[in-house]
N, C-alpha and C. Protein backbone atom coordinates (compact mmCIF):
# COMPACT_ATOMS: atom_id res chain seq x y z
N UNK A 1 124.85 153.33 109.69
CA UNK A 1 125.81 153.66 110.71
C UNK A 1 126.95 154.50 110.14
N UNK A 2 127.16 154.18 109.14
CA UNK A 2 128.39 155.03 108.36
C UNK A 2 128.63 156.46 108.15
N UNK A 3 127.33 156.90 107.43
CA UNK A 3 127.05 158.38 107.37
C UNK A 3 127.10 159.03 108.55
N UNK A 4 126.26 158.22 110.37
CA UNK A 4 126.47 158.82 111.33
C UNK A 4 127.89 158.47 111.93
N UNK A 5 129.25 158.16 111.53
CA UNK A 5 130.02 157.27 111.98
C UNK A 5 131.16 158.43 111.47
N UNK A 6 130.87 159.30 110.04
CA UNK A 6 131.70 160.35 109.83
C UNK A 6 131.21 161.61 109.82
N UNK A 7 130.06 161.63 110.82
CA UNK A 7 129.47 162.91 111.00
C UNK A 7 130.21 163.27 112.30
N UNK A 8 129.65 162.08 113.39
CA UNK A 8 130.44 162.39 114.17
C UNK A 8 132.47 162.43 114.55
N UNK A 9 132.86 161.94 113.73
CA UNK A 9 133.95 162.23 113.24
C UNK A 9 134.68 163.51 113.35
N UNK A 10 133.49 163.96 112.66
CA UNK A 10 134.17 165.77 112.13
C UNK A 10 133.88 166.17 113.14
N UNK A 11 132.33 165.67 114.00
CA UNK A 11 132.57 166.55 115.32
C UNK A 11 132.97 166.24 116.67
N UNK A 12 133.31 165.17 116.82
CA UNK A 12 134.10 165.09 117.87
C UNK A 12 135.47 164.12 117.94
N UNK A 13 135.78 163.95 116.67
CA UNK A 13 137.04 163.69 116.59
C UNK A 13 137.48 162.13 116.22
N UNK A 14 138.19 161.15 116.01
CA UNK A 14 138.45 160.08 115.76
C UNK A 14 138.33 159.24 116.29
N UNK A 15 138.46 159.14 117.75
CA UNK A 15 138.64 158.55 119.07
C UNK A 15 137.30 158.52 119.64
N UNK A 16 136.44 159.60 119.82
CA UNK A 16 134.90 159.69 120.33
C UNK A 16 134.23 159.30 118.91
N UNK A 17 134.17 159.49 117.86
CA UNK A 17 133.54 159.04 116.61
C UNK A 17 133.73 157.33 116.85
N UNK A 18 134.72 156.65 117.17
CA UNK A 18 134.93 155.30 116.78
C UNK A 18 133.72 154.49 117.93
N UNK A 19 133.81 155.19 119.47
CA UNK A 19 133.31 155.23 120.38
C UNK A 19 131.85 154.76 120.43
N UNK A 20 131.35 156.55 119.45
CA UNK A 20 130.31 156.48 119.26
C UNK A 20 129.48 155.40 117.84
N UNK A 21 130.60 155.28 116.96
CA UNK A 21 130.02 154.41 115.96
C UNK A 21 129.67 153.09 116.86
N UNK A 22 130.47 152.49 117.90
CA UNK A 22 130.54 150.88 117.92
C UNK A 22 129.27 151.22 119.41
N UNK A 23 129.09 151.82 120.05
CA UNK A 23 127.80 152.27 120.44
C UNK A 23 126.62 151.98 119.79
N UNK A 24 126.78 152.43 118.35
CA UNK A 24 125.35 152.29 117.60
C UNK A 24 125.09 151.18 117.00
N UNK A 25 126.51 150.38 116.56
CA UNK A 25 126.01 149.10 116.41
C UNK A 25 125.64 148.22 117.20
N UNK A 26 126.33 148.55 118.63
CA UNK A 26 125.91 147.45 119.56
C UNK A 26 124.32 147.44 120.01
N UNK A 27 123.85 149.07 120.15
CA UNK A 27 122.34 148.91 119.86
C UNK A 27 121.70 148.39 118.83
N UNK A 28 121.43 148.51 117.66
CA UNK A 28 121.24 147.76 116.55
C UNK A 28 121.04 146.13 116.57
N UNK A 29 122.25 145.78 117.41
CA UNK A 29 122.29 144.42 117.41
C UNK A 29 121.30 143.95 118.62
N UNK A 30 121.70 144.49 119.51
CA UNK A 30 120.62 144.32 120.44
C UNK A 30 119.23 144.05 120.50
N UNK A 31 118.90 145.47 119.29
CA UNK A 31 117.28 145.85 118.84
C UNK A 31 117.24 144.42 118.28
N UNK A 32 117.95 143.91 117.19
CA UNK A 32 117.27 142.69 116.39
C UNK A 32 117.74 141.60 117.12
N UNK A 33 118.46 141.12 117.96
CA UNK A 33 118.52 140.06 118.43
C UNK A 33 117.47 138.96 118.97
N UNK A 34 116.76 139.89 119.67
CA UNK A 34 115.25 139.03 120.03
C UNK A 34 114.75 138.26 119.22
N UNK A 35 114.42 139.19 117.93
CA UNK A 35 113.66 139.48 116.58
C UNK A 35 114.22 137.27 116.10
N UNK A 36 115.97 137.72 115.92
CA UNK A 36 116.63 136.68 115.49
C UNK A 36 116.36 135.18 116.50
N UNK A 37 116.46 135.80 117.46
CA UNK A 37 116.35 134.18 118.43
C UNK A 37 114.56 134.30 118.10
N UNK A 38 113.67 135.03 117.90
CA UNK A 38 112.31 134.46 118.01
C UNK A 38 112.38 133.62 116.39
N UNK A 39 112.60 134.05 115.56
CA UNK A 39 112.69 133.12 114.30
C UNK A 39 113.39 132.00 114.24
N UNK A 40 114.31 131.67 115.16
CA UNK A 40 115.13 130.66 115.34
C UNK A 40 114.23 129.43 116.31
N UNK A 41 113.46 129.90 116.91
CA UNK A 41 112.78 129.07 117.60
C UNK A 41 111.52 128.30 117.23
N UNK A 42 110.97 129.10 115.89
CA UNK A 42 110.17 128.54 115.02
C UNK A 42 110.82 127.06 114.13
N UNK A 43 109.59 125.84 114.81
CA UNK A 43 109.84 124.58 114.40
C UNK A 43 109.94 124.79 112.90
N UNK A 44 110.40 123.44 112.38
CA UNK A 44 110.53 123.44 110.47
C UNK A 44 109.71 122.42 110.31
N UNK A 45 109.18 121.90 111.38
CA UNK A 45 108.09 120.82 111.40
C UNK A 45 106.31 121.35 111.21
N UNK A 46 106.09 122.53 111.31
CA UNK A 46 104.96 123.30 111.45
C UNK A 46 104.36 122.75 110.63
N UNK A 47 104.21 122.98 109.57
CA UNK A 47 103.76 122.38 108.64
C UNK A 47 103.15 121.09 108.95
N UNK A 48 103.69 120.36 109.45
CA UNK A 48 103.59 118.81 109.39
C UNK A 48 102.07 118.46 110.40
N UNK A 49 101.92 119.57 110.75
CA UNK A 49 100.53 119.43 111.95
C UNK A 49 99.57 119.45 110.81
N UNK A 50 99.01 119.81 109.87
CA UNK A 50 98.29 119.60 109.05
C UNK A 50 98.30 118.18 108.13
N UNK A 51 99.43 117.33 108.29
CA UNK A 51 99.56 116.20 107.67
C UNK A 51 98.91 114.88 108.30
N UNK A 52 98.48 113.97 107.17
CA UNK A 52 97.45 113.38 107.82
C UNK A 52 98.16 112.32 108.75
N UNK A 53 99.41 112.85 108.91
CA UNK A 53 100.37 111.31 110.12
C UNK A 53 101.48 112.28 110.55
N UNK A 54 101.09 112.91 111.72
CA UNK A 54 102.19 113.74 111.71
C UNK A 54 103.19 113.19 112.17
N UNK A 55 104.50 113.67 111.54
CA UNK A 55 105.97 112.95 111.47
C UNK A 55 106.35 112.46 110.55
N UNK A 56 105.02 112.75 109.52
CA UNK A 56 105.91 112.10 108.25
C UNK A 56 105.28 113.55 107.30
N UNK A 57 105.85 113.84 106.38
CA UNK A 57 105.77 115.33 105.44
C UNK A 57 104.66 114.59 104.67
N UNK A 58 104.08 115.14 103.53
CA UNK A 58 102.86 114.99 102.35
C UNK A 58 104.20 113.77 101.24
N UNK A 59 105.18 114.30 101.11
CA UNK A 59 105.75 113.52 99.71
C UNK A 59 105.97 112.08 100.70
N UNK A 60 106.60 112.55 101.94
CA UNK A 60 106.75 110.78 102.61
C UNK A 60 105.85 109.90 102.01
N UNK A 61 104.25 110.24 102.55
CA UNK A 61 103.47 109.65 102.54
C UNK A 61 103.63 109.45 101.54
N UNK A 62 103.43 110.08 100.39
CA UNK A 62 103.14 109.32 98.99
C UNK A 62 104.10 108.43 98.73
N UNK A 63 105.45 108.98 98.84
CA UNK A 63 106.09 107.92 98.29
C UNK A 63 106.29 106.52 99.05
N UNK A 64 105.89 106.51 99.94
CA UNK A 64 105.46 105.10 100.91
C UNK A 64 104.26 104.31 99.75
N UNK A 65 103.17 105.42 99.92
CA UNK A 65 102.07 104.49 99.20
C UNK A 65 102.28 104.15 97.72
N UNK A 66 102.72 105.15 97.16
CA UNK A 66 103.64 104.46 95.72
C UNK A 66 104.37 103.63 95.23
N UNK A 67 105.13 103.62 96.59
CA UNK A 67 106.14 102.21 96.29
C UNK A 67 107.51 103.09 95.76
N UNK A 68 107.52 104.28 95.86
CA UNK A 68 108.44 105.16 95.33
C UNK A 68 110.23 104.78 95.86
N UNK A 69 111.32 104.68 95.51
CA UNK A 69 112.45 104.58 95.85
C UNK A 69 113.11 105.25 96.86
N UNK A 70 112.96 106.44 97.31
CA UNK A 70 113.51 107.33 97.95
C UNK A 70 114.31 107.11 98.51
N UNK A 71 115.08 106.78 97.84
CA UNK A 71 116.99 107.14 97.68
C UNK A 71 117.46 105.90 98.54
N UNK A 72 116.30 104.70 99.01
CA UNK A 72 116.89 103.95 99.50
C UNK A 72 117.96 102.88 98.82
N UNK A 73 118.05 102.94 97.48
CA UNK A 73 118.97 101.84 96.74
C UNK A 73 120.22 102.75 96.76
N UNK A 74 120.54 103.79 96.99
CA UNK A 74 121.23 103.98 96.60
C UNK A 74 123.10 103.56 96.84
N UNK A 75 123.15 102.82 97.89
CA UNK A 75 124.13 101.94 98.06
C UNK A 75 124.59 101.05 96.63
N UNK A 76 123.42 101.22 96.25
CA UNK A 76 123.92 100.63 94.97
C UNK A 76 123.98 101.18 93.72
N UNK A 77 122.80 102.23 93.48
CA UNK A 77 122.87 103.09 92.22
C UNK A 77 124.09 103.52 92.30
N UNK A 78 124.94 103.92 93.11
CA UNK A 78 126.33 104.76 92.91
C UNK A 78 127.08 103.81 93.08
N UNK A 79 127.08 102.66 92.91
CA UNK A 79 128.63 101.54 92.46
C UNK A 79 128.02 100.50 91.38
N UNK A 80 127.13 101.21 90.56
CA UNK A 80 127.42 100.38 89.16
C UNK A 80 126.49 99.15 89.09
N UNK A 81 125.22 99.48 90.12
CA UNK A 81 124.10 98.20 90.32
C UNK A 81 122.82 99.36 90.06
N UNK A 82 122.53 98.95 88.40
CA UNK A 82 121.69 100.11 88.14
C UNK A 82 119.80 99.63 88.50
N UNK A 83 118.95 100.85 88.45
CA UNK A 83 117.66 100.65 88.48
C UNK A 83 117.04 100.10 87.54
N UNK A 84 115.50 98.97 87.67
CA UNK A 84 114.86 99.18 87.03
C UNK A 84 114.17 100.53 86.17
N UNK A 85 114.22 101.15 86.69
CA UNK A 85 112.90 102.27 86.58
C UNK A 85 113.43 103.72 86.16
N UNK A 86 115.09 103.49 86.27
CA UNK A 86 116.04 104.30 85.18
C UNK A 86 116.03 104.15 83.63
N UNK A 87 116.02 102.48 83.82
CA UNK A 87 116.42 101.52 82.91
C UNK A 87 115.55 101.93 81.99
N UNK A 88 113.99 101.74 81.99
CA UNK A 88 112.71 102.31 81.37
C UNK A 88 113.06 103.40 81.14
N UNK A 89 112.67 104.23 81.66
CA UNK A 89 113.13 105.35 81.52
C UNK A 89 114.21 106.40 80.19
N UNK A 90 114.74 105.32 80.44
CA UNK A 90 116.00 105.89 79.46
C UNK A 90 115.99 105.14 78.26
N UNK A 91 115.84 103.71 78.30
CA UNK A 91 115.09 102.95 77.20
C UNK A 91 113.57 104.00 76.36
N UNK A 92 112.83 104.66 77.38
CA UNK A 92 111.58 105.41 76.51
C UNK A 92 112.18 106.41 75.56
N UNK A 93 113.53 107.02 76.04
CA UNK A 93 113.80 108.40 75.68
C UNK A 93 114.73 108.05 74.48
N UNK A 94 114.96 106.77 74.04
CA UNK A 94 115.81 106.02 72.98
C UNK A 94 117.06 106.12 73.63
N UNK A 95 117.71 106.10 74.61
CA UNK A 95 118.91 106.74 74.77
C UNK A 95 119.48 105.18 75.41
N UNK A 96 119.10 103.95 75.72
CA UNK A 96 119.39 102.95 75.95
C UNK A 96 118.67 101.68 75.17
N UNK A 97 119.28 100.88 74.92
CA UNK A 97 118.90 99.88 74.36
C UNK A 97 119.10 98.32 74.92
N UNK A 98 118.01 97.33 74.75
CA UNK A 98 117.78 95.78 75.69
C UNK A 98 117.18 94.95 74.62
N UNK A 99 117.66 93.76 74.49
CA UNK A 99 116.60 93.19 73.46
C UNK A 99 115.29 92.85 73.92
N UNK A 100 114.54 91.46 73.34
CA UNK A 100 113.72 91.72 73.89
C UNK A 100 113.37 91.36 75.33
N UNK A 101 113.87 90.31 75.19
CA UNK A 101 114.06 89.30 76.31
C UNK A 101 114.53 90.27 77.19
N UNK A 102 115.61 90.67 77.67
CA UNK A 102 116.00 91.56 78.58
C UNK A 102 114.99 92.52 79.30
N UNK A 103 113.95 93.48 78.06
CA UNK A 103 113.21 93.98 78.40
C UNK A 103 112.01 93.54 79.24
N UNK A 104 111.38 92.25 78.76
CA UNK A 104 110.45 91.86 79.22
C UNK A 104 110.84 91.38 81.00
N UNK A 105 112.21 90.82 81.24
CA UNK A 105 112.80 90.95 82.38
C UNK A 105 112.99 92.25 83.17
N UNK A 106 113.50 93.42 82.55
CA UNK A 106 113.58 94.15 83.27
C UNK A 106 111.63 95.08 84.08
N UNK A 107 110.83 94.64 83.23
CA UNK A 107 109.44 95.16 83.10
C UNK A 107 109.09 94.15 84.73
N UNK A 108 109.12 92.90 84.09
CA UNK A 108 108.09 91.82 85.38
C UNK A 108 108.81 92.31 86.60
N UNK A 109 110.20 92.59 86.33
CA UNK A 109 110.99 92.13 87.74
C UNK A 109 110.71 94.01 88.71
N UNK A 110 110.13 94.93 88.00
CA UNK A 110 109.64 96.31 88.24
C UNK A 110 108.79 96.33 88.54
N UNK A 111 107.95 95.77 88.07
CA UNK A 111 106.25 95.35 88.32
C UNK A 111 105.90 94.93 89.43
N UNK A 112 106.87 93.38 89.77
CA UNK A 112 106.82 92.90 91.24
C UNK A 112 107.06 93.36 92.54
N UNK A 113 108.64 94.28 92.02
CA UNK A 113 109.29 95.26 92.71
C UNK A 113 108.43 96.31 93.81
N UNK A 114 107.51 96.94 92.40
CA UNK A 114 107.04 97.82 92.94
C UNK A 114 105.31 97.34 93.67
N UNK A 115 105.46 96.51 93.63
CA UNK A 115 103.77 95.76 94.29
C UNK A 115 103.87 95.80 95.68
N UNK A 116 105.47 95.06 95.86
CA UNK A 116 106.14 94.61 97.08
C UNK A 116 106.42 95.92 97.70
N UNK A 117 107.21 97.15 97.30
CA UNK A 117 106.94 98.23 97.69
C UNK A 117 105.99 98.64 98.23
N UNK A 118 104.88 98.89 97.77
CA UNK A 118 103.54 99.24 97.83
C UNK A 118 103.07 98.77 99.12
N UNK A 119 102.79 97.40 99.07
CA UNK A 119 102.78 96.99 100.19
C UNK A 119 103.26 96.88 101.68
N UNK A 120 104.51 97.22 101.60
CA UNK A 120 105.09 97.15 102.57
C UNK A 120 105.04 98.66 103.10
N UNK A 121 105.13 99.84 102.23
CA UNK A 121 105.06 101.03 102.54
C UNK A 121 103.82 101.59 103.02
N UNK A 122 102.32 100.42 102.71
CA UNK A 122 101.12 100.55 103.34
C UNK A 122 101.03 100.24 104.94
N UNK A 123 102.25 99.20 105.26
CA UNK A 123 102.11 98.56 106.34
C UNK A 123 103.09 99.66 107.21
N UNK A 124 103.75 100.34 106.95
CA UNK A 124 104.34 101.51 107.53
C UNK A 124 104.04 102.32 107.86
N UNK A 125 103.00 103.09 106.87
CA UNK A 125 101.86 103.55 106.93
C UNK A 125 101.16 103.70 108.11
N UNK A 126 100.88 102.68 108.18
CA UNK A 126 99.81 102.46 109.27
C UNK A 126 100.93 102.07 110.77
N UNK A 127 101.76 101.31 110.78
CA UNK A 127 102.31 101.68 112.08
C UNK A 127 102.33 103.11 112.71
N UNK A 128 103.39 103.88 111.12
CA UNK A 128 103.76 105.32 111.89
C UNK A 128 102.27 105.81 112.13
N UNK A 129 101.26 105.91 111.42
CA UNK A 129 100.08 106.65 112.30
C UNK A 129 99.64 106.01 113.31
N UNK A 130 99.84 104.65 113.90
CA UNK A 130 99.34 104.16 115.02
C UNK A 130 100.23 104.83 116.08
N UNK A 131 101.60 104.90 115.83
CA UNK A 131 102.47 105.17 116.98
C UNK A 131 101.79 106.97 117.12
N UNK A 132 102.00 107.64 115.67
CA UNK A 132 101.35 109.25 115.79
C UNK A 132 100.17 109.09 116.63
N UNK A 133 99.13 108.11 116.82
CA UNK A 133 98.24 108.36 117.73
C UNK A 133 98.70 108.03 118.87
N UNK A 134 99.41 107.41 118.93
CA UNK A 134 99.30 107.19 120.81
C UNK A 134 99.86 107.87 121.00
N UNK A 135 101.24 108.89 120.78
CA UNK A 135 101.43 110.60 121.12
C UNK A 135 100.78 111.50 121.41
N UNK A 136 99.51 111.43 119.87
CA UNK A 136 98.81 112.63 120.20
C UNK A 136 97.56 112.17 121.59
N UNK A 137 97.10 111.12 121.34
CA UNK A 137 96.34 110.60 122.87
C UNK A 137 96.86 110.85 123.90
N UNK A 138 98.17 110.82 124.47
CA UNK A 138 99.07 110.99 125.34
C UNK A 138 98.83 109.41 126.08
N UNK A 139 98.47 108.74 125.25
CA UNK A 139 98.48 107.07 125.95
C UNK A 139 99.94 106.03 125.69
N UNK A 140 101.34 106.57 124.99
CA UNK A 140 102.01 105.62 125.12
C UNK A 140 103.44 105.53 126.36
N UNK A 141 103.68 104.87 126.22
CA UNK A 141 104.89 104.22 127.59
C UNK A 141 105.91 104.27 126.81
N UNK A 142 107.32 103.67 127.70
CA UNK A 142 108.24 103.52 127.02
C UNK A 142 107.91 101.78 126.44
N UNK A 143 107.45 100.84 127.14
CA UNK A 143 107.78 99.99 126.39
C UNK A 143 106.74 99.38 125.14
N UNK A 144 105.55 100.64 124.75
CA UNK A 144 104.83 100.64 124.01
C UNK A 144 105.53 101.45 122.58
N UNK A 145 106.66 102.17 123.05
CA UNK A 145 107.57 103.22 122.33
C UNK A 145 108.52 101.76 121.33
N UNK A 146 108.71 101.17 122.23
CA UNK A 146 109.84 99.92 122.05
C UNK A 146 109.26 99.48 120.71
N UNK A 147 107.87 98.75 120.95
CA UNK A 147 107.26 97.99 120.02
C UNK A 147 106.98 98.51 118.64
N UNK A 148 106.09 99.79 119.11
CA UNK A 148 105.98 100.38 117.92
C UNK A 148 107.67 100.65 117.20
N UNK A 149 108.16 100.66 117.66
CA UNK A 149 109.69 101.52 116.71
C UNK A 149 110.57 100.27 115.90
N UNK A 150 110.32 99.04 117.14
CA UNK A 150 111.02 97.58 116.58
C UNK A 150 110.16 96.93 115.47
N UNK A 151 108.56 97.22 114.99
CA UNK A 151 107.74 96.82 113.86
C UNK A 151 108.22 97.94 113.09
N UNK A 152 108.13 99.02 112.83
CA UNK A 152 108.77 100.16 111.70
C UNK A 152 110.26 99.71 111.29
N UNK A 153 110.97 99.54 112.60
CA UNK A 153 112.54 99.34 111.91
C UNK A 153 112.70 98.48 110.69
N UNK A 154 111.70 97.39 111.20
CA UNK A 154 111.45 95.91 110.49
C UNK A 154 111.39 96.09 109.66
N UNK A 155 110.20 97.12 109.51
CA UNK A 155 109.21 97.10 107.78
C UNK A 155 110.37 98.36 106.99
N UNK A 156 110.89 99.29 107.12
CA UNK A 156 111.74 100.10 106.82
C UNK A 156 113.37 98.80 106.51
N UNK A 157 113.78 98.36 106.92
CA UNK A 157 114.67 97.47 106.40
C UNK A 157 114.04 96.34 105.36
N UNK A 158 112.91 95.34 105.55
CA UNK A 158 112.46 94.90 103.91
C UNK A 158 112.30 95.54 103.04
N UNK A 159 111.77 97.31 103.31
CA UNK A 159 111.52 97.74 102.09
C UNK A 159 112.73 98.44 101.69
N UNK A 160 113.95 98.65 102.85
CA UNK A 160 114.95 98.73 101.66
C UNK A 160 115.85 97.49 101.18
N UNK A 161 115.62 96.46 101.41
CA UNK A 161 116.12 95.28 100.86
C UNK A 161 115.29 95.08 99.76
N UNK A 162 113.95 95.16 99.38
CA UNK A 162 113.15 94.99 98.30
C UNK A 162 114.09 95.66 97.10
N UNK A 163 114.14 97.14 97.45
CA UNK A 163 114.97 98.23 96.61
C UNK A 163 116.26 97.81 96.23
N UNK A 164 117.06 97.56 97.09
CA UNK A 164 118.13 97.37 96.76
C UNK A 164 118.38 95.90 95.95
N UNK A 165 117.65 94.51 96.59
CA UNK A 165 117.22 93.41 95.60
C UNK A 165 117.38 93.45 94.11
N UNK A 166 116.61 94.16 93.97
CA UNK A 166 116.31 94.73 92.12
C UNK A 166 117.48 95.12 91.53
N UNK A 167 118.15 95.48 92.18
CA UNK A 167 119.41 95.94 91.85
C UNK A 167 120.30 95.31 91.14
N UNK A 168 120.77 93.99 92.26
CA UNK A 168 121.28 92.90 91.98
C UNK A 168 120.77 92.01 90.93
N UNK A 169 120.00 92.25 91.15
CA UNK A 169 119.35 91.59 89.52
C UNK A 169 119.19 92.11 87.89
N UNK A 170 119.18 93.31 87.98
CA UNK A 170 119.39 94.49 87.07
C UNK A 170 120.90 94.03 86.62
N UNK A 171 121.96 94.23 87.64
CA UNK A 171 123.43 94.14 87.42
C UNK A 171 123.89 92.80 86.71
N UNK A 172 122.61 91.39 87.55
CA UNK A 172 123.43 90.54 86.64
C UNK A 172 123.12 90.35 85.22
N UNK A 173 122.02 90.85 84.82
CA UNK A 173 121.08 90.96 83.82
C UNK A 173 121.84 91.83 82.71
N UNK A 174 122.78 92.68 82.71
CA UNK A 174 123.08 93.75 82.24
C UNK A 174 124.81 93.19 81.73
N UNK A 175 125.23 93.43 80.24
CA UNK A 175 126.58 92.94 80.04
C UNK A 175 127.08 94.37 80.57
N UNK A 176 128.68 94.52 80.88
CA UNK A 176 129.53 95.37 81.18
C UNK A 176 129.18 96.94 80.48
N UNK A 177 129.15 96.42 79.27
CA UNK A 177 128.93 98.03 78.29
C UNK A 177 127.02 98.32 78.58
N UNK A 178 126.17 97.29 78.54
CA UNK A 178 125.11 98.43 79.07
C UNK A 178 124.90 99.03 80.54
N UNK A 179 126.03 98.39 81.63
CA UNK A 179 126.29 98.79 82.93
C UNK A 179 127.16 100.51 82.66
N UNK A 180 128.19 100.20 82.45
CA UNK A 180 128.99 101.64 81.48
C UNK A 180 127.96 102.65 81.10
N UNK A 181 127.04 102.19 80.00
CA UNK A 181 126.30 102.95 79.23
C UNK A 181 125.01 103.92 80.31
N UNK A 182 124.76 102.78 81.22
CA UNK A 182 123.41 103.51 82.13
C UNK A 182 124.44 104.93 83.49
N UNK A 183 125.75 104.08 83.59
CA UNK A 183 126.00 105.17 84.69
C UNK A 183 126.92 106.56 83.57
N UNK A 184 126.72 106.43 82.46
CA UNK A 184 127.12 107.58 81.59
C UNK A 184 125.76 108.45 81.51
N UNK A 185 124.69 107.70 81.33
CA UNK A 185 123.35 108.68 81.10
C UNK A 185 123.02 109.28 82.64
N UNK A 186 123.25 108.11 83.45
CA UNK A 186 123.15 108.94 85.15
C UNK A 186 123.81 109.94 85.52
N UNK A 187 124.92 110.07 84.68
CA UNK A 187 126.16 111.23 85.07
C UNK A 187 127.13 111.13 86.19
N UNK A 188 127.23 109.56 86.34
CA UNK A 188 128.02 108.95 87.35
C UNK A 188 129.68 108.72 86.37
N UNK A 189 129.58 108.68 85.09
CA UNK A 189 130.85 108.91 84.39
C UNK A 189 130.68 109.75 82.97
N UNK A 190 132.01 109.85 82.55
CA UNK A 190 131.66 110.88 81.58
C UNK A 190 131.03 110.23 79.77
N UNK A 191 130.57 111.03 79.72
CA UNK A 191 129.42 110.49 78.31
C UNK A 191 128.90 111.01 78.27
N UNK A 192 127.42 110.60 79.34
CA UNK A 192 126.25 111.15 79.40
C UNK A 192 125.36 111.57 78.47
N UNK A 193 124.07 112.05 78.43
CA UNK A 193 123.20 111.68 77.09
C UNK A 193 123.33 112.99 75.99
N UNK A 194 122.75 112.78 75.03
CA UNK A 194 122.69 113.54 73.63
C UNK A 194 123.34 112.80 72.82
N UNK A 195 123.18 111.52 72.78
CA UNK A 195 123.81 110.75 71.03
C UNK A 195 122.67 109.42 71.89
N UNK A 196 121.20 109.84 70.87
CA UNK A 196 120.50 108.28 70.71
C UNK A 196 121.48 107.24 70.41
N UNK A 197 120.85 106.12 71.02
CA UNK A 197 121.42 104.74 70.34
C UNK A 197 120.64 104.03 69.28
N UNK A 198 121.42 103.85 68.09
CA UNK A 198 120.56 103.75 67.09
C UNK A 198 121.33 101.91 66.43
N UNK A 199 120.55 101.02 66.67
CA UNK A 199 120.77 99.65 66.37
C UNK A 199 121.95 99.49 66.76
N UNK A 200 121.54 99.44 68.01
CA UNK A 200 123.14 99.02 69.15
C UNK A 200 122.98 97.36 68.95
């Protein structure tokens, strides 16, 4: 628009140049506007029609059937009620240290953790694709809507009480300085890792 914006300028002056510049943008905008509202109207769910439960993405699923965390503890990871599965974690990389006893606690009580996970995220599982079918059937009601949503709420609140559980147990398990020490490697305070712990 610019180059035509001081062409016409020189030839018809300041006043008809300004005229004619805001003319050409308003076409411009016009031309792509459609363009913009048709891309805007494209779902972000598309994708999800290929998934084997639609309404839930590919990683949902897994991390349901995994027993995976997904960010449900985190009421507690961020005030100083740390994870099992950090805990490991950072224990593998030498950068934390548990004796033994501690360890073998923090292992069973992960183990169980995540069984109970597992399970419960199977049983979710299978609600949300029961409710996904009676959508795609076009067979449910509202008070078939009710049921299905009041069994998910259910199973979605044990399994974040499972998560968050572990927590509390992690915290009491843990003296002050290895509580300190895990939210320094998390980057929840300042420390953070690059100095192994060597016969803490």
């Amino acid at each position: 628009m610019f180059p035509f914006y001081f062409f016409m300028k020189a030839s018809l002056g300041h006043h008809a140049a300004t005229r004619a510049g805001f003319m050409a943008l308003a076409l411009l905008v016009l031309s792509t506007t459609p363009l913009a509202a048709q891309q805007g109207l494209i779902s972000p769910y598309r994708e999800q029609l290929a998934s084997e439960i639609r309404g839930l993405t590919t990683k949902e699923i897994e991390d349901l059937r995994e027993g995976l965390g997904m960010g449900l503890a985190r009421a507690a990871e961020l005030n100083g009620y740390p994870g099992p599965r950090h805990i490991l974690d950072a224990m593998k990389a030498g950068e934390f240290h548990l004796s033994p006893e501690q360890l073998d606690v923090v292992e069973h009580a992960f183990d169980a953790m995540s069984a109970e996970a597992r399970r419960l995220g199977g049983t979710i599982l299978k609600e949300e694709e029961a409710l996904e079918a009676s959508f795609r059937a076009g067979t449910i009601d509202a008070p078939n809507l009710r049921e299905h949503l009041t069994r998910i709420a259910a199973l979605q609140g044990e399994l974040r009480a499972v998560h968050l559980r572990i927590h509390l147990q992690m915290r009491a398990l843990l003296t002050d300085d290895r509580i300190e020490r895990y939210n320094e490697l998390r980057g929840y305070t300042k420390g953070g890792t690059g100095s192994h712990e060597r016969n803490h």
